[in-house]
Protein backbone atom coordinates (compact mmCIF):
# COMPACT_ATOMS: atom_id res chain seq x y z
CA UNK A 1 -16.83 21.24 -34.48
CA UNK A 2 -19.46 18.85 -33.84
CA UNK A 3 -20.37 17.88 -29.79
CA UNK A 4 -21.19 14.51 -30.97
CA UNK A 5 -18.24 11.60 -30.83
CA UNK A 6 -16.18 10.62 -33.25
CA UNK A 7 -17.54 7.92 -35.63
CA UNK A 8 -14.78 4.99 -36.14
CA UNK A 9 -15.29 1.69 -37.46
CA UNK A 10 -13.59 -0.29 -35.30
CA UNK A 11 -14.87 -0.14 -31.44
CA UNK A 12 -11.97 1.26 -28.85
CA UNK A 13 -9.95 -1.43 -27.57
CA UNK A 14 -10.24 -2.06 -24.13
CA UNK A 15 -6.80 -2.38 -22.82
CA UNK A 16 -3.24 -1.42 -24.32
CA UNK A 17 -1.92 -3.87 -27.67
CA UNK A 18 1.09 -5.39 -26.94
CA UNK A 19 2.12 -3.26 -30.56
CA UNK A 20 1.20 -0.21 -28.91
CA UNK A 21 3.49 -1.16 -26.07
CA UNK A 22 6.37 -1.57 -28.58
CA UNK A 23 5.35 1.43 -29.70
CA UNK A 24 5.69 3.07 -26.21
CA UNK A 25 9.43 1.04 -25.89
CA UNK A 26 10.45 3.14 -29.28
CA UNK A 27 9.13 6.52 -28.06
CA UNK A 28 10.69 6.33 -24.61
CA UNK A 29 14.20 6.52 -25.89
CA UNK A 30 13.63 9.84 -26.80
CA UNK A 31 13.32 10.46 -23.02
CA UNK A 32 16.79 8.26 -22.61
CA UNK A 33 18.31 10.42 -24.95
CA UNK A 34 16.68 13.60 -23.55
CA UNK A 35 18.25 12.59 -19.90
CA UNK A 36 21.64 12.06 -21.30
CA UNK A 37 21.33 15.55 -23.33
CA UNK A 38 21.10 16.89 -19.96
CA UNK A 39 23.28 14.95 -17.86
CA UNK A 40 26.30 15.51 -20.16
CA UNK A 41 25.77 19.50 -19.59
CA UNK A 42 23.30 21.26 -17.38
CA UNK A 43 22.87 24.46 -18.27
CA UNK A 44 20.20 26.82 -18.63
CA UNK A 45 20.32 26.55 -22.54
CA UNK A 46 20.42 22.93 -22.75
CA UNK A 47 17.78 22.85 -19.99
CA UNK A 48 15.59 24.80 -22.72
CA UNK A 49 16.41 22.99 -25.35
CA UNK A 50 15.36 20.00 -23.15
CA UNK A 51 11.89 21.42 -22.29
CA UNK A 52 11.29 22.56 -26.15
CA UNK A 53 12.08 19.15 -27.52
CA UNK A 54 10.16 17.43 -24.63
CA UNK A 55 7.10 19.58 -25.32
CA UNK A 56 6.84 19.16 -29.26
CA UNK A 57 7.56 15.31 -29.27
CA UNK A 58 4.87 14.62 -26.11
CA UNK A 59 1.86 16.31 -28.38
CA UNK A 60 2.36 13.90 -31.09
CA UNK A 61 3.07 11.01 -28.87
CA UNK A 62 -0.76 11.91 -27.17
CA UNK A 63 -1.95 11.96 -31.18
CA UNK A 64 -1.03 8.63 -31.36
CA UNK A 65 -2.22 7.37 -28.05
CA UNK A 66 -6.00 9.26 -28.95
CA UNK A 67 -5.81 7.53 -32.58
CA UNK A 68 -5.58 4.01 -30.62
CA UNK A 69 -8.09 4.93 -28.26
CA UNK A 70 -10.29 5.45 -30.95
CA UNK A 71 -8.73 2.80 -33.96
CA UNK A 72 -7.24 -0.14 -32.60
CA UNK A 73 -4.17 -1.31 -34.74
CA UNK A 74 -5.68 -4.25 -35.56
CA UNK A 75 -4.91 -4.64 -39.50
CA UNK A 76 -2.30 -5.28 -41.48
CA UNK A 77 -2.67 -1.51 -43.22
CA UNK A 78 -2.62 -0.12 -40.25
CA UNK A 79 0.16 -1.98 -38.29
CA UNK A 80 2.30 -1.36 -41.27
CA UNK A 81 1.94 2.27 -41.13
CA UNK A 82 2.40 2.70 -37.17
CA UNK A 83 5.19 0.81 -37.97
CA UNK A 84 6.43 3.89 -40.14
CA UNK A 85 5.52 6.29 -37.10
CA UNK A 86 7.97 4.12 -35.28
CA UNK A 87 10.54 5.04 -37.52
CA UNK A 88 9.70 8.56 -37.53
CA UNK A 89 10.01 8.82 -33.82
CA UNK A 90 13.78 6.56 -33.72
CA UNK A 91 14.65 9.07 -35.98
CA UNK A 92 13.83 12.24 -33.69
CA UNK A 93 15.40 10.15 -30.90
CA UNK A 94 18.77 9.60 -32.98
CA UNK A 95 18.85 13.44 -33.51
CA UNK A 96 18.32 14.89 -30.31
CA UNK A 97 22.12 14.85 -28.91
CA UNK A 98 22.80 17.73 -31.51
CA UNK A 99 19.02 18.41 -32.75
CA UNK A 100 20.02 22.40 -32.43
CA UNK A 101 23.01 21.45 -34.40
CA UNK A 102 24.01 18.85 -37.49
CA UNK A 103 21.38 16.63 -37.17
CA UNK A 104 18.21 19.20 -36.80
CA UNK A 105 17.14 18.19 -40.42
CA UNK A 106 16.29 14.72 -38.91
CA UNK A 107 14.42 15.41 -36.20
CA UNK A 108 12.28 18.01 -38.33
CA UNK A 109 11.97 15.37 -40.74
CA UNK A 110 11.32 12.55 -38.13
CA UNK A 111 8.56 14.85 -36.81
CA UNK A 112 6.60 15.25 -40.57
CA UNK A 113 6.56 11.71 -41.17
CA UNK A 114 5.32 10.84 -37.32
CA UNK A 115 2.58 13.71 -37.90
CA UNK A 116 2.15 12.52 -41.58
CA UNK A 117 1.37 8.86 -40.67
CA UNK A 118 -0.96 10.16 -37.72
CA UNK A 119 -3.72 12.42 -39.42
CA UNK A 120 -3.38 9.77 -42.48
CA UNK A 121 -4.50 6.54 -40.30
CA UNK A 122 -7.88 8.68 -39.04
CA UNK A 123 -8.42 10.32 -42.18
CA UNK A 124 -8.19 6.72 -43.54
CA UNK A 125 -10.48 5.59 -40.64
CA UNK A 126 -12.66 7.53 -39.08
CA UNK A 127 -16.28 7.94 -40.50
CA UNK A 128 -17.35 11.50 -41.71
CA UNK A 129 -17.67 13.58 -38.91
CA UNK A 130 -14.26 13.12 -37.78
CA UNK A 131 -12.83 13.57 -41.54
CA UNK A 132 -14.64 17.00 -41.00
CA UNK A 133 -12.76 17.32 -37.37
CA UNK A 134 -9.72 16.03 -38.63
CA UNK A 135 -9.22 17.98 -41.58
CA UNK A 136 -9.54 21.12 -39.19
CA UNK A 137 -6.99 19.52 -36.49
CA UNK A 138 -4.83 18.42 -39.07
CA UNK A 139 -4.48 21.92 -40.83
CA UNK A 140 -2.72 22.64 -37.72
CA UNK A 141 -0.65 20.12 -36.99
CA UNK A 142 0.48 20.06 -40.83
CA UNK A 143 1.24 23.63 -39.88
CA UNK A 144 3.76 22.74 -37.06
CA UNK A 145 4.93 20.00 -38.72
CA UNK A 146 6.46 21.99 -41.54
CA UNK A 147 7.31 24.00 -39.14
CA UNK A 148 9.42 22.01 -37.28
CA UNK A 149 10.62 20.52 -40.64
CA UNK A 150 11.98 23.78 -42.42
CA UNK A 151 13.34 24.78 -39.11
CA UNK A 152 15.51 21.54 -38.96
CA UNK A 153 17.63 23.46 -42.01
CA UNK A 154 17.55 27.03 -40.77
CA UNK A 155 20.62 28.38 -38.78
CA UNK A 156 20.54 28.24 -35.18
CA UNK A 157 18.19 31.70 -34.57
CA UNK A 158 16.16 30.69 -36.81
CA UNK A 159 15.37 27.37 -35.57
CA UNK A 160 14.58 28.41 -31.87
CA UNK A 161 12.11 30.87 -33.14
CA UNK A 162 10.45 28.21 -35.47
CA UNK A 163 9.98 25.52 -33.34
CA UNK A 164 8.77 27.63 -30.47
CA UNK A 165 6.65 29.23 -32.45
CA UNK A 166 5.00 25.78 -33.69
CA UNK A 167 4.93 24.25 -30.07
CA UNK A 168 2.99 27.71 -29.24
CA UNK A 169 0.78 26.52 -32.18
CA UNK A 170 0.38 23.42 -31.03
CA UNK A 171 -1.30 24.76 -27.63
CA UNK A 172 -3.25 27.00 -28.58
CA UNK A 173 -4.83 24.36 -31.33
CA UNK A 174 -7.31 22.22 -28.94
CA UNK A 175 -8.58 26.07 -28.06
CA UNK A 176 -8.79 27.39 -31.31
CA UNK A 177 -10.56 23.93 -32.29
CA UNK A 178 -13.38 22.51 -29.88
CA UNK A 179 -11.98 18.93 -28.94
CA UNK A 180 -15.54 18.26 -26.96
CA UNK A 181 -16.39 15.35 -29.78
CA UNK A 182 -13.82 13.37 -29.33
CA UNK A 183 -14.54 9.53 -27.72
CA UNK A 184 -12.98 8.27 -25.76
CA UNK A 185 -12.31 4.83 -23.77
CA UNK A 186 -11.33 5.76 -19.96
CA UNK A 187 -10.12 2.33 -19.38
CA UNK A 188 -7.68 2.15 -22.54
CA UNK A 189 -6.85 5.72 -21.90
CA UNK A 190 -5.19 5.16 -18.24
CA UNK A 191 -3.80 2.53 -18.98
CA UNK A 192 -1.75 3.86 -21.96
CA UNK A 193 -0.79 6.43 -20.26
CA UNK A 194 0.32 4.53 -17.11
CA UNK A 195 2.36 2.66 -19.16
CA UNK A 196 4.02 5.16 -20.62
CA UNK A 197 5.12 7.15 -16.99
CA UNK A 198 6.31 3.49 -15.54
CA UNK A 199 8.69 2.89 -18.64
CA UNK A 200 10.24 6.11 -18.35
CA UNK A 201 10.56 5.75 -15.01
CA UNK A 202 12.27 2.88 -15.83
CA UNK A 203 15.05 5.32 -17.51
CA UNK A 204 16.18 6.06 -14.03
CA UNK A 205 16.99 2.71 -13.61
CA UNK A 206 19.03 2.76 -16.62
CA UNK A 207 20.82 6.23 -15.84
CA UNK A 208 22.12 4.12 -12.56
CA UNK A 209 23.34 2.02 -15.05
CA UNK A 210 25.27 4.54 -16.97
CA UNK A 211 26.70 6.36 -13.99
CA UNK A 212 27.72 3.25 -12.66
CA UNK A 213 30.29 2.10 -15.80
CA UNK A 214 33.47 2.11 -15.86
CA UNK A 215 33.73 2.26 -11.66
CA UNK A 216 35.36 0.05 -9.48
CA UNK A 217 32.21 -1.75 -7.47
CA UNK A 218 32.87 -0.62 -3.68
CA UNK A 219 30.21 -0.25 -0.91
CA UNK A 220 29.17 3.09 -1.21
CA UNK A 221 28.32 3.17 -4.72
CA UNK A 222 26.12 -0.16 -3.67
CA UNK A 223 24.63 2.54 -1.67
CA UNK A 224 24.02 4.97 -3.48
CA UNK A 225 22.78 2.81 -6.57
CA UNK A 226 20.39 1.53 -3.91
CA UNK A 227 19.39 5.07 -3.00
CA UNK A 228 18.65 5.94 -6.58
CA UNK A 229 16.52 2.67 -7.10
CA UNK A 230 14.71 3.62 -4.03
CA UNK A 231 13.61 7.23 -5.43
CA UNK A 232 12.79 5.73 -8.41
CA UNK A 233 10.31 3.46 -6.39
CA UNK A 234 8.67 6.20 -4.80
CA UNK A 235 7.97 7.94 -7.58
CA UNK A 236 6.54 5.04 -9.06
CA UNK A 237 4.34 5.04 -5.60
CA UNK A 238 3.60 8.69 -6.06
CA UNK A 239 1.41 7.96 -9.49
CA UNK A 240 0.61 4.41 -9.24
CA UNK A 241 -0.58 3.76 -5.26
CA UNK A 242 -4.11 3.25 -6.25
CA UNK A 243 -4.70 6.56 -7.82
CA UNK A 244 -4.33 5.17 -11.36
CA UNK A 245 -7.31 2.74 -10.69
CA UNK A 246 -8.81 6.17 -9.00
CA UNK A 247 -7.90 8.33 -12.38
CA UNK A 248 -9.97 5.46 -14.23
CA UNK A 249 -12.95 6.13 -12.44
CA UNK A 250 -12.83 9.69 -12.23
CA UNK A 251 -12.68 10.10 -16.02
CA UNK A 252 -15.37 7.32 -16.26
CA UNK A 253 -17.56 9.55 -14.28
CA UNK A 254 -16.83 13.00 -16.26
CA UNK A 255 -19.37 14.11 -18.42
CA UNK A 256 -18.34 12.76 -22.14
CA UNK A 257 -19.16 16.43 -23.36
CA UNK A 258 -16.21 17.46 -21.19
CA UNK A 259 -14.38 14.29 -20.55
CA UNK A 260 -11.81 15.29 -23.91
CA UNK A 261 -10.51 18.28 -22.55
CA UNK A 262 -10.29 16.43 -19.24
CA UNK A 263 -8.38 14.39 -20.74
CA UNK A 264 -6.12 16.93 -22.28
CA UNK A 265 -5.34 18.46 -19.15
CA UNK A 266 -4.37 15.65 -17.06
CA UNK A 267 -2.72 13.44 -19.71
CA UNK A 268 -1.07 16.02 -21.68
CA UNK A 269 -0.01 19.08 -19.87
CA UNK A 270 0.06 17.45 -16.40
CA UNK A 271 1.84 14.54 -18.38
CA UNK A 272 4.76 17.02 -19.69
CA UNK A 273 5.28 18.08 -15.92
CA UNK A 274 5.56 14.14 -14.68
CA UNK A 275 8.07 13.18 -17.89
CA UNK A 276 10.09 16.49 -17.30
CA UNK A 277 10.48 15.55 -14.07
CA UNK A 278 11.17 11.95 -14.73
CA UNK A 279 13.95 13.49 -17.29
CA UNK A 280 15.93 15.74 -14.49
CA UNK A 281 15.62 13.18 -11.55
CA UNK A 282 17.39 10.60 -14.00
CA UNK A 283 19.60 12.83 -14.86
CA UNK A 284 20.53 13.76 -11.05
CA UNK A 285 20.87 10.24 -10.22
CA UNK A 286 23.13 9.21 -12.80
CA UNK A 287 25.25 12.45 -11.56
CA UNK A 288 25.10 11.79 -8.45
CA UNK A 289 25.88 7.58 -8.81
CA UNK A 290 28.83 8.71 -10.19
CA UNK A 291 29.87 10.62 -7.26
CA UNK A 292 29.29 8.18 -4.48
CA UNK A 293 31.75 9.50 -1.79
CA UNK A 294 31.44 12.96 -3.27
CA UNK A 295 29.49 16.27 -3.82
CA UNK A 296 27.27 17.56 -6.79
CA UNK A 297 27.88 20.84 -8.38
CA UNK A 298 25.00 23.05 -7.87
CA UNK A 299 23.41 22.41 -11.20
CA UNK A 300 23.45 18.75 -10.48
CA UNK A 301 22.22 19.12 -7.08
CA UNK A 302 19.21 21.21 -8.32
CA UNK A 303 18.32 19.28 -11.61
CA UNK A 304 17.87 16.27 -8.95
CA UNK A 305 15.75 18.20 -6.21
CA UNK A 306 13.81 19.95 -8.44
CA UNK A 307 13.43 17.11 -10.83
CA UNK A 308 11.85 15.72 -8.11
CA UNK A 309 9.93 18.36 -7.32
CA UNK A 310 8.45 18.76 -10.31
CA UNK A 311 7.32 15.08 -10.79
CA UNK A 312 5.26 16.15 -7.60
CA UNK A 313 4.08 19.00 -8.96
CA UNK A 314 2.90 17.48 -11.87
CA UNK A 315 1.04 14.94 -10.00
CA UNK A 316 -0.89 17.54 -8.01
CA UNK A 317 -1.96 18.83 -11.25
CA UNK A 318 -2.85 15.87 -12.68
CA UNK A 319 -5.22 15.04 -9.45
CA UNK A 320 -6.15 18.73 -9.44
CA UNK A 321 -8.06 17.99 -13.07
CA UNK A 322 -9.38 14.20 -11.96
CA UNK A 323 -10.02 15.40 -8.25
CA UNK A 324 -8.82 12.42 -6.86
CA UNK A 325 -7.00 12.75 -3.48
CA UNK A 326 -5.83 15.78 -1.35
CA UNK A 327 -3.16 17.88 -2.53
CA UNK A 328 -1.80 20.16 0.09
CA UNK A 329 1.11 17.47 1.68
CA UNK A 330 2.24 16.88 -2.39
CA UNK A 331 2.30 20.52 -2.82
CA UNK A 332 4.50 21.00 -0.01
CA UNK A 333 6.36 18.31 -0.84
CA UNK A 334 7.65 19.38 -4.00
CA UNK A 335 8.93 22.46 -2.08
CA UNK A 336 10.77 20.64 0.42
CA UNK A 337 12.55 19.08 -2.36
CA UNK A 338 14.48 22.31 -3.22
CA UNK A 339 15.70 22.26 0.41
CA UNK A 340 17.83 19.12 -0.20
CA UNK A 341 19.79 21.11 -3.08
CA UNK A 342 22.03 22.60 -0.53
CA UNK A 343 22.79 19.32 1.05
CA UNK A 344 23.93 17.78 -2.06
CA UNK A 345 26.31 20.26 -2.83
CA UNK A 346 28.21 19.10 0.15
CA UNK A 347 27.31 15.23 -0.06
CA UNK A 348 25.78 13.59 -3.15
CA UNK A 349 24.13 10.57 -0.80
CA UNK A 350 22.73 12.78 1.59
CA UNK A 351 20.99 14.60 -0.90
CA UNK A 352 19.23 11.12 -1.89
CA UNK A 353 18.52 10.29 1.65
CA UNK A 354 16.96 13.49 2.52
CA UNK A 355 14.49 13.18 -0.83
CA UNK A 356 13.31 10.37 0.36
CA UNK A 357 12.59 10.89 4.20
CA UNK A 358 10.58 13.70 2.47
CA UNK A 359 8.70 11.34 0.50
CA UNK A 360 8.15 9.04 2.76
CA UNK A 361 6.93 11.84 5.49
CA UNK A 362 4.56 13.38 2.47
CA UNK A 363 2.99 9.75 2.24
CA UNK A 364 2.71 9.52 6.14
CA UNK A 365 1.09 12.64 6.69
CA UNK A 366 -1.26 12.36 4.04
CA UNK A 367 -2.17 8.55 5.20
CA UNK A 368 -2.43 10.14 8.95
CA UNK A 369 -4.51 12.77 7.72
CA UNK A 370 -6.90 10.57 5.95
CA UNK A 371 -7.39 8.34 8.98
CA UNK A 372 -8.10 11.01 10.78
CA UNK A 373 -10.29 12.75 8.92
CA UNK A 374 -12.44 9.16 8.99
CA UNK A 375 -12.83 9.12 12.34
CA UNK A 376 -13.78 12.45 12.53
CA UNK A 377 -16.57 10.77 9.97
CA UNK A 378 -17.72 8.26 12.01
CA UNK A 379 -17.80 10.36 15.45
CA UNK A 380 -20.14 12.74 13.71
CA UNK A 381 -22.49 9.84 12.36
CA UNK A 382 -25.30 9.32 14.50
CA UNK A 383 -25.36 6.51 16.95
CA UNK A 384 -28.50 3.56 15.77
């Protein structure tokens, strides 16, 4: 594969299309339909199945969000046709309740046309070189995508083994095929991105929603609805508290011959940590709205600790790749979110309240630490 970037006709668009957006609305209900997979029955399967589906439908959600980096939707042929990847992508969200059952057909077939559509825009596109690239890249993903097609109609064996077997495919593909000439805009790039986590974030929101109907209003589900907004916020303040505008920066400043599998790292497998996360936490809070005065079972309990914990643990990863920020205090922070499990097996709002003294403290000592660490700075600078 060639080092040097990927010749487009149309320059990368500088900030995120409003039809891209709508695009990112569409896409998120898979991870509303994910959380309610999950909610409705916690188990280690379904957990699996969660994680499986998750991983396969976030690589060609990043295919789309590196074709717009590159070729802005900006014509009728090609809004048209990411109108059809919209419809591929409803249709994987439809299937997903019973994906490993009745409906698998549709989300293999919802998967082929989204993959379909994809390599067709930037084959349609792109200049030479990346025809060359893409017709490597796209032997691969046409690979998976029949993959995950013909397993839609297998039995149930069958199935598991073919679509892990094409999600193993899938990450092993930017490895087997150098990704170094890929362009692309930092700016456009964060911002997708950023969108993206805040909308599903936004899903926790709604699963407060949902485990609010059908109950009488009294004061302590007020509470605990409050609670669950107020994680939700500090997760938001986890990613977004200036280290977004940071992340811009930092992949500005990358060396374009690596920035690609930067890129990769920290907005696709850190990425699938931070949505996973997103997934179980709105899951736990929906669980644990319903139960206001109550308990969680131990699956609920830990699907909302550790969802938690894993958001964190995804953001340390995705600063790990950027190097933006310390990440000691996160990384003990997403272990101190396991602790509350046991607490919300007894009480479902004390659970809440403990995550977020634990968030808060996180933020606290890492603010303390960087004050200090500045005047520890300034005390060493020689007096003029």
């Amino acid at each position: 594969m060639s080092r040097s970037p990927i010749a487009v006709p149309a320059m990368p668009a500088a900030r995120v299309s409003t039809l891209e957006l709508f695009f990112d609305l569409v896409f998120v209900f898979t991870i509303t339909q994910l959380t309610a997979l999950l909610a409705n029955n916690i188990t280690v399967v379904v957990t699996l199945r969660v994680m499986l589906m998750l991983a396969i439908i976030l690589w060609m959600y990043g295919g789309y969000a590196w074709l717009t980096n590159a070729i802005s939707p900006n014509t009728r042929f090609r809004r048209t046709w990411y109108l059809v990847g919209m419809g591929g992508f409803l249709g994987i969200s439809l299937s997903i309740p019973d994906a490993f059952g009745r409906t698998g057909w549709l989300f293999g077939l919802g998967y082929f046309v989204v993959n379909g559509v994809h390599t067709g825009l930037i084959m349609s596109a792109a200049g030479p070189n990346a025809r060359q690239v893409m017709s490597r890249l796209g032997i691969f993903n046409f690979i998976t995508a029949t993959m995950v097609l013909v397993g839609g109609f297998l039995p149930l064996g069958a199935r598991y083994v073919l679509w892990g077997a094409a999600l193993a495919l899938l990450i092993a593909s930017p490895y087997l095929n150098r990704i170094e000439g890929f362009a692309l805009s930092p700016g456009h790039f964060v911002e997708r991105h950023g969108l993206l986590i805040i909308i599903a974030l936004g899903e926790s929101i709604v699963a407060i929603g949902a485990g609010v109907a059908g109950q009488e209003i009294t004061f302590g589900l007020v509470v605990v609805a409050m609670l669950g907004l107020s994680v939700s916020y500090l997760m938001w303040w986890v990613y977004f508290a200036g280290d977004d505008t940071r992340a811009e920066r930092a992949l500005e400043e990358i060396d374009p011959a690596r920035r690609a599998r930067a890129a990769l790292e920290a907005y696709g497998w850190a990425h699938y940590v931070l949505l996973l996360g997103i997934v179980a936490t709105a899951a736990g809070i929906k669980k644990a709205v319903s139960h206001p005065v109550g308990h969680l079972t131990w699956p609920q309990a830990l699907v909302l600790g550790a969802g938690v914990g894993l958001y964190l643990l995804g953001d340390v990863w995705f600063r790990r790749v950027l190097r933006i920020g310390k990440l000691r205090y996160r990384l003990v922070g997403a272990l101190a979110m396991l602790a509350t499990v046991p607490i919300g097996a007894v009480w479902a709002v004390g659970q809440m309240l403990l995550l977020i003294v634990f968030i808060i403290a996180m933020f606290y000592w890492e603010e303390f630490d960087l004050r200090r660490n500045l005047v520890l700075q300034e005390a060493e600078q020689p007096a003029t």
